[in-house]
N, C-alpha and C. Protein backbone atom coordinates (compact mmCIF):
# COMPACT_ATOMS: atom_id res chain seq x y z
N UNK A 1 0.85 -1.18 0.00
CA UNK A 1 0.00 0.00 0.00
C UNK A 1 0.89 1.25 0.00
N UNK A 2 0.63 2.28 -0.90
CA UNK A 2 1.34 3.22 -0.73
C UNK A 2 0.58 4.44 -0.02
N UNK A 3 1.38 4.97 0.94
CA UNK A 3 0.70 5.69 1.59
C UNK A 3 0.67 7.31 1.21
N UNK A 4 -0.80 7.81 1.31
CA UNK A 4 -0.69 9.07 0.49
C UNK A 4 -0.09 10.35 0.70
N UNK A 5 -0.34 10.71 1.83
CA UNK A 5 0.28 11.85 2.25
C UNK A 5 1.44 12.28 2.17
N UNK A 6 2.68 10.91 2.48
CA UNK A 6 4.42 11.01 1.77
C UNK A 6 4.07 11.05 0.32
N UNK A 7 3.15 10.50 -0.44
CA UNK A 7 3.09 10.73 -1.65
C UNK A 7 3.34 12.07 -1.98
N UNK A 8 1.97 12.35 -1.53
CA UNK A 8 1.40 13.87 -1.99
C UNK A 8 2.74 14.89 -1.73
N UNK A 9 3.31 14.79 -0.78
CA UNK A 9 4.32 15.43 -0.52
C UNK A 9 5.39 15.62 -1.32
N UNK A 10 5.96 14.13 -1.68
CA UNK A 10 7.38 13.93 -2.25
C UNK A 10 6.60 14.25 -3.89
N UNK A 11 5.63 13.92 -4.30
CA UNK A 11 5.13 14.59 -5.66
C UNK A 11 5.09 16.28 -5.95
N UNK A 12 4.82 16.59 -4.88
CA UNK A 12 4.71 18.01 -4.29
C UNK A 12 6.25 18.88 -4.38
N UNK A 13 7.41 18.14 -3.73
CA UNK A 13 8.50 18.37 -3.95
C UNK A 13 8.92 18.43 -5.16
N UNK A 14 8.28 17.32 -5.61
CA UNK A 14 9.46 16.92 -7.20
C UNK A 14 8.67 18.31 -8.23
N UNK A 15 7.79 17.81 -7.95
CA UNK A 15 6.82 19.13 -8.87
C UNK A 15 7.19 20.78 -8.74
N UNK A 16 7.81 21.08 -7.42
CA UNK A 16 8.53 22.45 -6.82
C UNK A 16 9.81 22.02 -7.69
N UNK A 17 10.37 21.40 -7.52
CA UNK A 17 11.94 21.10 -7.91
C UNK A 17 12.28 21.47 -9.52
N UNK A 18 11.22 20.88 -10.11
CA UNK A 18 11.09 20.54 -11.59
C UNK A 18 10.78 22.05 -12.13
N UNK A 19 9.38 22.81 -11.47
CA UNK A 19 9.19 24.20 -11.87
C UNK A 19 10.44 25.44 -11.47
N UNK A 20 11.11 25.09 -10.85
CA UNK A 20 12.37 25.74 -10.25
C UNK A 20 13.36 25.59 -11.08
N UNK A 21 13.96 24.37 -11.53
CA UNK A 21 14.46 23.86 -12.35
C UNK A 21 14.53 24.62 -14.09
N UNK A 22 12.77 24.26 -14.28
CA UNK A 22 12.58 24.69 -15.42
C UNK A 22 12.77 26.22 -15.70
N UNK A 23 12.27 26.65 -14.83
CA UNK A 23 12.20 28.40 -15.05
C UNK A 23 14.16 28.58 -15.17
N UNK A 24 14.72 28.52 -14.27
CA UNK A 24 16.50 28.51 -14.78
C UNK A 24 16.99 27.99 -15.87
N UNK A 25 16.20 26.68 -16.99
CA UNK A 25 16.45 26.53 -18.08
C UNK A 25 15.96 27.27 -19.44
N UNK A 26 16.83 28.27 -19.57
CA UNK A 26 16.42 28.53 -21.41
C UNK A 26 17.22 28.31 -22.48
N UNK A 27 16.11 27.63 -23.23
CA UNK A 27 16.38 27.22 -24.52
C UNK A 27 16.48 28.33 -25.91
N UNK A 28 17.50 28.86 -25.38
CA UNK A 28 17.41 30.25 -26.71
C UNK A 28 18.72 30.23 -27.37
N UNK A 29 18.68 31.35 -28.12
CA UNK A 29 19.96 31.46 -28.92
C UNK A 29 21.40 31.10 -28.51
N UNK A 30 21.91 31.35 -27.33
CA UNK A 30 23.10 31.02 -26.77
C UNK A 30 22.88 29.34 -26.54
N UNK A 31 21.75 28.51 -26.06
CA UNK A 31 22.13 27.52 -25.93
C UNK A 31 21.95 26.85 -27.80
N UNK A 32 21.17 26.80 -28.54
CA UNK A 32 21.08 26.66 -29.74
C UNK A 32 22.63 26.60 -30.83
N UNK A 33 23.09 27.90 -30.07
CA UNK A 33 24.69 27.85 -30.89
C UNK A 33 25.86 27.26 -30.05
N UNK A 34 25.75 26.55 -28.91
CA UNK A 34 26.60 25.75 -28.76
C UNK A 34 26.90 24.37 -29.51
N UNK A 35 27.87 23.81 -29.67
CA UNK A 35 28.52 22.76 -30.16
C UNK A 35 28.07 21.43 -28.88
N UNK A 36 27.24 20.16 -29.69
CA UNK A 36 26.36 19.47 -28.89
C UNK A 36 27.52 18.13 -29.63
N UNK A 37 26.95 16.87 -28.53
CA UNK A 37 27.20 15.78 -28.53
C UNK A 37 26.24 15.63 -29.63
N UNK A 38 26.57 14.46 -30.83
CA UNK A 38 25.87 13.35 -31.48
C UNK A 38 24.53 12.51 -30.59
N UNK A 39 24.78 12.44 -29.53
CA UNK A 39 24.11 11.99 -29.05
C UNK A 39 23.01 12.85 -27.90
N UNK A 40 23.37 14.13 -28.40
CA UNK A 40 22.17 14.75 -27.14
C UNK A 40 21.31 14.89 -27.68
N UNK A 41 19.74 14.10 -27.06
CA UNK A 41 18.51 14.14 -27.54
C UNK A 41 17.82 15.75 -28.28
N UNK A 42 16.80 15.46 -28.83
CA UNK A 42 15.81 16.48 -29.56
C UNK A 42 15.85 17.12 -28.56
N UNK A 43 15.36 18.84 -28.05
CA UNK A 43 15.18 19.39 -26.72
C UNK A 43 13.68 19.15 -26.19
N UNK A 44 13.06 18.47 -27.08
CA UNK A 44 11.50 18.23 -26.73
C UNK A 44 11.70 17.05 -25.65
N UNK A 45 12.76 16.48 -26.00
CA UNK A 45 12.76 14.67 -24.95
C UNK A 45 12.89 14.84 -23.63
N UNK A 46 13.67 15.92 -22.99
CA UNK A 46 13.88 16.40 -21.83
C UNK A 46 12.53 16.34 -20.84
N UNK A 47 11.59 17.31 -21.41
CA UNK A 47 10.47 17.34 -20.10
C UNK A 47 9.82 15.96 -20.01
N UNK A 48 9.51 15.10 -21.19
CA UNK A 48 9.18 13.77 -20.57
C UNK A 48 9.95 12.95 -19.77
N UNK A 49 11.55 13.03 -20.00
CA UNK A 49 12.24 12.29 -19.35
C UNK A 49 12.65 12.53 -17.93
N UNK A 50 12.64 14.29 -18.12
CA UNK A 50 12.35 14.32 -16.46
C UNK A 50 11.28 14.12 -15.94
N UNK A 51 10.10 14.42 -16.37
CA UNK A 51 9.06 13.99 -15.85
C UNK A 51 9.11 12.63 -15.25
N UNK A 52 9.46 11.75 -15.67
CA UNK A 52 9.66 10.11 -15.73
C UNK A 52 10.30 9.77 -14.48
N UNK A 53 11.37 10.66 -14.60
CA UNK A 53 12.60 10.93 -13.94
C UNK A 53 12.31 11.27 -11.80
N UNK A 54 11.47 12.73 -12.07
CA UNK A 54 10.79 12.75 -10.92
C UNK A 54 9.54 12.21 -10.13
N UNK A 55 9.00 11.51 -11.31
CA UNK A 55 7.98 10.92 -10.93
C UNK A 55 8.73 9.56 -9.95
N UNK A 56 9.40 8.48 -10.79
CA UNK A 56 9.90 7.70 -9.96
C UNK A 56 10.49 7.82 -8.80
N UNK A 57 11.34 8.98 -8.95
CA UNK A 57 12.41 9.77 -7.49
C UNK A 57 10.64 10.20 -6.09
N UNK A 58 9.96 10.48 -6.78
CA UNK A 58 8.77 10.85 -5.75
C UNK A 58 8.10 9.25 -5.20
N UNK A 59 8.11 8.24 -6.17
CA UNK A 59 7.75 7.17 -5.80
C UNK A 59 8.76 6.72 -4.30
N UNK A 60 10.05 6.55 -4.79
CA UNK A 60 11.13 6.24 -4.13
C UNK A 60 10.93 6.96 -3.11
N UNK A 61 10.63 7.95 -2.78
CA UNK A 61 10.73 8.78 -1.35
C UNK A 61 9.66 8.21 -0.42
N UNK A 62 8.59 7.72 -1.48
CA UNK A 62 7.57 7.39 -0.19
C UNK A 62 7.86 5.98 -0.27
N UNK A 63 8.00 5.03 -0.81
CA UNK A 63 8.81 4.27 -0.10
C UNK A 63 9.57 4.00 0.48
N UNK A 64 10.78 4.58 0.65
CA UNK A 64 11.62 5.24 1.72
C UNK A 64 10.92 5.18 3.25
N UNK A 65 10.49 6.38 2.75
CA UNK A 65 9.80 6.67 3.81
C UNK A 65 8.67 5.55 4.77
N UNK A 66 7.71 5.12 3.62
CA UNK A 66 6.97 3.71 4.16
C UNK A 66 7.81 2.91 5.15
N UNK A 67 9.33 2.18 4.41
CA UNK A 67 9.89 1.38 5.17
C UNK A 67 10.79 1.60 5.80
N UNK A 68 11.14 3.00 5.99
CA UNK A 68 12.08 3.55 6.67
C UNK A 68 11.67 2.65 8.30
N UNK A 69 12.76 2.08 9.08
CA UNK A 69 12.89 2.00 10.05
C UNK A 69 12.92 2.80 11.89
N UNK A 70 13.16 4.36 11.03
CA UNK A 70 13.40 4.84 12.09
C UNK A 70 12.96 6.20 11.86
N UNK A 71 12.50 7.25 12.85
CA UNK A 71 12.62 8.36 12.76
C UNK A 71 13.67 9.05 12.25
N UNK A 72 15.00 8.82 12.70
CA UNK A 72 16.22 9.41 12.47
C UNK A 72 16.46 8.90 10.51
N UNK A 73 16.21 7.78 10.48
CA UNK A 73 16.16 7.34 8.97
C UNK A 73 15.51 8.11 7.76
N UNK A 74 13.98 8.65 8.46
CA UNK A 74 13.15 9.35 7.96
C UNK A 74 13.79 10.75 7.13
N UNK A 75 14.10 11.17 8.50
CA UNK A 75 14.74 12.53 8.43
C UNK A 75 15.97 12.71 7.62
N UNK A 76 16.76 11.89 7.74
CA UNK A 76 17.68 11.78 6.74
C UNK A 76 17.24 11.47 5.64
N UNK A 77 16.69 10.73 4.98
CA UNK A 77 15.87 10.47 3.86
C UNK A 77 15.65 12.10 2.57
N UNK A 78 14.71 13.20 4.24
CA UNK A 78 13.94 14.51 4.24
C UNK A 78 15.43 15.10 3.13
N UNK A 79 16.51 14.72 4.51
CA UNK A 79 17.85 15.70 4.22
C UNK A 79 18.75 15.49 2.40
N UNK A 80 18.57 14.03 2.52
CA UNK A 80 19.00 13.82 1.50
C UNK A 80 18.48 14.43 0.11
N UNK A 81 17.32 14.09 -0.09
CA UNK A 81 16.47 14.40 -1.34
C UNK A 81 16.23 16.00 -1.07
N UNK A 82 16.10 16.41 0.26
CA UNK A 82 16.28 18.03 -0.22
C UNK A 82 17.38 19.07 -0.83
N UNK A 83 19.28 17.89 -0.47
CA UNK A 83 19.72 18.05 -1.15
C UNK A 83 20.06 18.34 -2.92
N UNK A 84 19.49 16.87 -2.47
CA UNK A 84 19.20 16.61 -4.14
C UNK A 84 18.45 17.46 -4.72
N UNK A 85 17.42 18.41 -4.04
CA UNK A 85 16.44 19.33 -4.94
C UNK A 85 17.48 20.40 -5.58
N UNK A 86 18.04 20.85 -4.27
CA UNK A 86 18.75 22.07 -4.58
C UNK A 86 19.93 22.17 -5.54
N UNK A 87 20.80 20.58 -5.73
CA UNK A 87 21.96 21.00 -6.70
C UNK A 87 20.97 20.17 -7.50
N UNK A 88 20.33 19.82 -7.63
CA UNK A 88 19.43 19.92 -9.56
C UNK A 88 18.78 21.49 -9.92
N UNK A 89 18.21 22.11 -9.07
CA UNK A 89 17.70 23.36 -9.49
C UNK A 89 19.42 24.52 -9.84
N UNK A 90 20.34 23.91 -9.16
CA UNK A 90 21.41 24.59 -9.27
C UNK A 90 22.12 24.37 -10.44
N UNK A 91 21.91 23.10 -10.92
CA UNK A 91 23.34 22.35 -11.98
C UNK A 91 22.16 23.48 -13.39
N UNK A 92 21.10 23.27 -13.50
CA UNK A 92 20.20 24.64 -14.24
C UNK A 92 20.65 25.89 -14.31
N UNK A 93 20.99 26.43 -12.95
CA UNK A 93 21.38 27.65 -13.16
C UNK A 93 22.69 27.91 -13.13
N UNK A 94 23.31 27.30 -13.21
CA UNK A 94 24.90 27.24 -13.54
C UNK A 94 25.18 27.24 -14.80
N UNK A 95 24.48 26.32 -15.48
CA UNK A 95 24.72 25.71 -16.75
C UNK A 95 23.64 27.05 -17.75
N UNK A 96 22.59 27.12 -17.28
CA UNK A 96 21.37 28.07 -18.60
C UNK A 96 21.89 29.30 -17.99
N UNK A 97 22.03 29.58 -16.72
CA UNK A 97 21.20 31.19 -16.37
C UNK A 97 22.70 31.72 -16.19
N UNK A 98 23.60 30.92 -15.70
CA UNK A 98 25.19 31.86 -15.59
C UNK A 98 25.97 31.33 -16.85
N UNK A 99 25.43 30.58 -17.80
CA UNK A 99 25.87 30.23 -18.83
C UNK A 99 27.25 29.76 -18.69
N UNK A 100 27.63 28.88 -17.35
CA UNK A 100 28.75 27.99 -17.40
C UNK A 100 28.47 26.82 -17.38
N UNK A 101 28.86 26.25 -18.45
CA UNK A 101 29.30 24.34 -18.59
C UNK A 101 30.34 23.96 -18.15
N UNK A 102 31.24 24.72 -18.09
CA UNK A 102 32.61 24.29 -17.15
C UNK A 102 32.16 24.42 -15.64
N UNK A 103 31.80 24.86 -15.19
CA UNK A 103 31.48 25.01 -14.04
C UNK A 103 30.48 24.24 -13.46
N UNK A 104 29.52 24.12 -14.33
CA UNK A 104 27.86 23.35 -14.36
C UNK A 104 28.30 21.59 -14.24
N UNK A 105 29.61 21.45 -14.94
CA UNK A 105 30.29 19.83 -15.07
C UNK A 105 30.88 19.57 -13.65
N UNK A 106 31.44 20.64 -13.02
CA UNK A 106 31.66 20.07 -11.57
C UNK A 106 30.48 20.22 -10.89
N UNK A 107 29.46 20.68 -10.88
CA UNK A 107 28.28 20.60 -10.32
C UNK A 107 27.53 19.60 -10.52
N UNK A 108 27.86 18.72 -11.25
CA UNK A 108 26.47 17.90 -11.75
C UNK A 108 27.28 16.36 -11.36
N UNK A 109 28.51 16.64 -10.92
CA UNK A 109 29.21 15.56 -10.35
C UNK A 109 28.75 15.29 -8.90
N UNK A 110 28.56 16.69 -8.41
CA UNK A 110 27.81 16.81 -6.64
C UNK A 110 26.74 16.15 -6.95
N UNK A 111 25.92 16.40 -8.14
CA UNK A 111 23.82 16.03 -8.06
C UNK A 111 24.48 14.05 -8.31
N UNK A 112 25.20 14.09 -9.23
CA UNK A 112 25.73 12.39 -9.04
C UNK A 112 25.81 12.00 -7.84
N UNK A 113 26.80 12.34 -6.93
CA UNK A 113 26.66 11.47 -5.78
C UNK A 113 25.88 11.97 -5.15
N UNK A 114 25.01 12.98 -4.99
CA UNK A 114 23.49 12.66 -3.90
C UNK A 114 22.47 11.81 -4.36
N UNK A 115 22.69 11.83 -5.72
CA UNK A 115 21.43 11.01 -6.25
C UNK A 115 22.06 9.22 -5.77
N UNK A 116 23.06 8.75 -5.93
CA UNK A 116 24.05 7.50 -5.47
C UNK A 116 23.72 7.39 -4.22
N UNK A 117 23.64 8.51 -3.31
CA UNK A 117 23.74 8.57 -1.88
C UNK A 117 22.53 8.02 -1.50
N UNK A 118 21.61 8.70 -2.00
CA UNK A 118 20.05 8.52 -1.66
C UNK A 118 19.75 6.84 -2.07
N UNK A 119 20.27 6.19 -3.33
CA UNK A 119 19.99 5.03 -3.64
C UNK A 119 20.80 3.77 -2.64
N UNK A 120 22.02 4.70 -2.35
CA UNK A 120 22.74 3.55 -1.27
C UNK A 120 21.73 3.56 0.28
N UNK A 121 21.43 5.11 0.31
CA UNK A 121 20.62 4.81 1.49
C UNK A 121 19.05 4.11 1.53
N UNK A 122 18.83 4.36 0.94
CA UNK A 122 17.21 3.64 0.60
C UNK A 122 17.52 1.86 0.87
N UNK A 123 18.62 1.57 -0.23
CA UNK A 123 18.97 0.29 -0.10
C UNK A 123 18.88 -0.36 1.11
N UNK A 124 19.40 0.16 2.60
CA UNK A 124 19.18 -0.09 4.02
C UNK A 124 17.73 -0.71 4.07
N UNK A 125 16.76 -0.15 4.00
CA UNK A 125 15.76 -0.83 4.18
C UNK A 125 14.42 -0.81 2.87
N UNK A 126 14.63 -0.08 1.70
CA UNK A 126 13.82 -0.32 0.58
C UNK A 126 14.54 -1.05 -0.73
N UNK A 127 14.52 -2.14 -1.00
CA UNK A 127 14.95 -2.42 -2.58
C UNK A 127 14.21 -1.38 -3.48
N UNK A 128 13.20 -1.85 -3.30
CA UNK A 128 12.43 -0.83 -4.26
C UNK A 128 12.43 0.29 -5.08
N UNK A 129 12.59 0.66 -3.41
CA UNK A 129 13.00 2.39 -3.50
C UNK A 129 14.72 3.07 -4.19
N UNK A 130 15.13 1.80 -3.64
CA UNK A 130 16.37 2.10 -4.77
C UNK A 130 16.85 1.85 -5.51
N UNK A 131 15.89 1.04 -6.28
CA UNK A 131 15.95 0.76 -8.03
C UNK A 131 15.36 1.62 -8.29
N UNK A 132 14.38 2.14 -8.01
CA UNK A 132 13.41 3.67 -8.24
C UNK A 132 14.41 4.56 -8.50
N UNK A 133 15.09 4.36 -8.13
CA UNK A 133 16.73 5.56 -8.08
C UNK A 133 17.53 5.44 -9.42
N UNK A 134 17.67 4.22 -9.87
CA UNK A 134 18.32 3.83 -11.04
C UNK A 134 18.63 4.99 -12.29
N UNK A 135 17.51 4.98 -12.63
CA UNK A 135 17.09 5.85 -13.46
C UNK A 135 17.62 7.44 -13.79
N UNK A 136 17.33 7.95 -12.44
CA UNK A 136 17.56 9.13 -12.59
C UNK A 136 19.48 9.25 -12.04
N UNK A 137 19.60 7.80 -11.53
CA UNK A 137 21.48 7.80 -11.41
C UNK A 137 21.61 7.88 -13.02
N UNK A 138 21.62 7.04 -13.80
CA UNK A 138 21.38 6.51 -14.87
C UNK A 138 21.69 7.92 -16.04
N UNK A 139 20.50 9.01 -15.67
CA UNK A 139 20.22 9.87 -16.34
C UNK A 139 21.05 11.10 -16.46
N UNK A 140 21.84 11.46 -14.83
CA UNK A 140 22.28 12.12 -14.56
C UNK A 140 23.61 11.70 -14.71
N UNK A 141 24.98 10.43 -14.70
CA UNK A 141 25.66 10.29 -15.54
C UNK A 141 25.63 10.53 -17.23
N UNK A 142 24.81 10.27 -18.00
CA UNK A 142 24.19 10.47 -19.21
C UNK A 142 24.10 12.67 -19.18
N UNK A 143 23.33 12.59 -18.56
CA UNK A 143 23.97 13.97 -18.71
C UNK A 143 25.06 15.17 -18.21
N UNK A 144 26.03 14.49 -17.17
CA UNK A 144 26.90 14.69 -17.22
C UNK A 144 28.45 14.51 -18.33
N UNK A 145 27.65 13.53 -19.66
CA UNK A 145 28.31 13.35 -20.51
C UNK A 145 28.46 14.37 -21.23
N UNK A 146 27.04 14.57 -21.79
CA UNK A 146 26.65 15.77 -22.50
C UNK A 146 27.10 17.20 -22.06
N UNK A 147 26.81 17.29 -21.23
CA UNK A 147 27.85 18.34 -20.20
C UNK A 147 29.34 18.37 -20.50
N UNK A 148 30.13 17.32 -20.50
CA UNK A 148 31.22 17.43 -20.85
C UNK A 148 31.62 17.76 -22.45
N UNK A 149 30.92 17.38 -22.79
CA UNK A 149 31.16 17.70 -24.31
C UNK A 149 30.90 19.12 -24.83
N UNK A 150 29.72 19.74 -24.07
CA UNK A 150 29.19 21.12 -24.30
C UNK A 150 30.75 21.88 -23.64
N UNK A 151 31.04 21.39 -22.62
CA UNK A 151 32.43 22.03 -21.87
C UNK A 151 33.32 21.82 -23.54
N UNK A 152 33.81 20.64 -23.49
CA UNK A 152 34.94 20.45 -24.18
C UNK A 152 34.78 20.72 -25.60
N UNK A 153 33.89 21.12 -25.94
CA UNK A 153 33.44 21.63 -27.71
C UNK A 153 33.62 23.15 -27.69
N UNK A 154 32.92 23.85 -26.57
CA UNK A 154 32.81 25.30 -26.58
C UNK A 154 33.54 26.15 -26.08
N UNK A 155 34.39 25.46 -24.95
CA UNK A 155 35.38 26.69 -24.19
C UNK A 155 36.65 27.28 -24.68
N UNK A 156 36.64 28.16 -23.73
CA UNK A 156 36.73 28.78 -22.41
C UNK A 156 35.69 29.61 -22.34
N UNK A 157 35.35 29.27 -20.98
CA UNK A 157 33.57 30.18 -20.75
C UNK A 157 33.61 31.28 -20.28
N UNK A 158 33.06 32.39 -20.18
CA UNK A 158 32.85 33.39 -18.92
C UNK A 158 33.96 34.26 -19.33
């Protein structure tokens, strides 16, 4: 049974995270004339894939949370993924709004290991919850690729 209220919440989060997120991403002329990977998707693929992306990460929290063992577990759980909100809304504004990819590439190495962190911790007492994690580990190496390439095609920045 999944219980609603961590739902509503951690959906609630991801949904804050994502509109935070989005508003620091623009897709305009400066990003258009950078030099892209072969492999970086259409810019339309993005909002479904994050969508996908936070939807599961919101699943994962309330399971977490469901089988979390402990109060103190809980809360850390809170700490972790609020991390995680903030250097994803950040690795955005590093990368669109201060228009650094050099800079945005050591940042998105931090959103890597919180997103790792959160899946090692879940692991303690949710499988579930941290295959739920996969994905957006998954996604966020994958675009830390792309990242590097936008670095290593276009610089020196700033």
């Amino acid at each position: 049974m999944i219980p609603r209220r961590p739902l509503f919440i951690a959906a609630g989060a991801a949904l804050a995270t994502a509109i935070a997120g989005g508003a620091m991403t623009r897709i305009d002329a400066w990003y258009r004339a950078l030099d892209k990977s072969a492999l970086n998707p259409p810019d339309w693929a993005f909002a479904p894939g994050w969508t996908i992306i936070f939807a599961l990460a919101a699943l994962a929290a309330t399971f977490g949370w469901r089988d979390a063992k402990t109060q103190r577990d809980r809360s850390l759980l809170v700490i972790f993924f609020f991390i995680n909100a903030v250097l994803n809304i950040a690795w955005s504004a590093v990368f669109f709004t201060l228009r650094r990819p050099d800079w945005a590439l050591a940042e998105v190495a931090t959103l890597w290991i919180s997103v790792a962190v959160i899946a090692v911790f879940l692991a303690r007492f949710s499988r579930t919850a941290s295959l739920l994690m996969l994905p957006y580990l998954g996604w966020v190496s994958f675009a830390a690729y792309l990242n590097y390439e936008v670095a290593a095609l276009n610089g020196p920045f700033g």
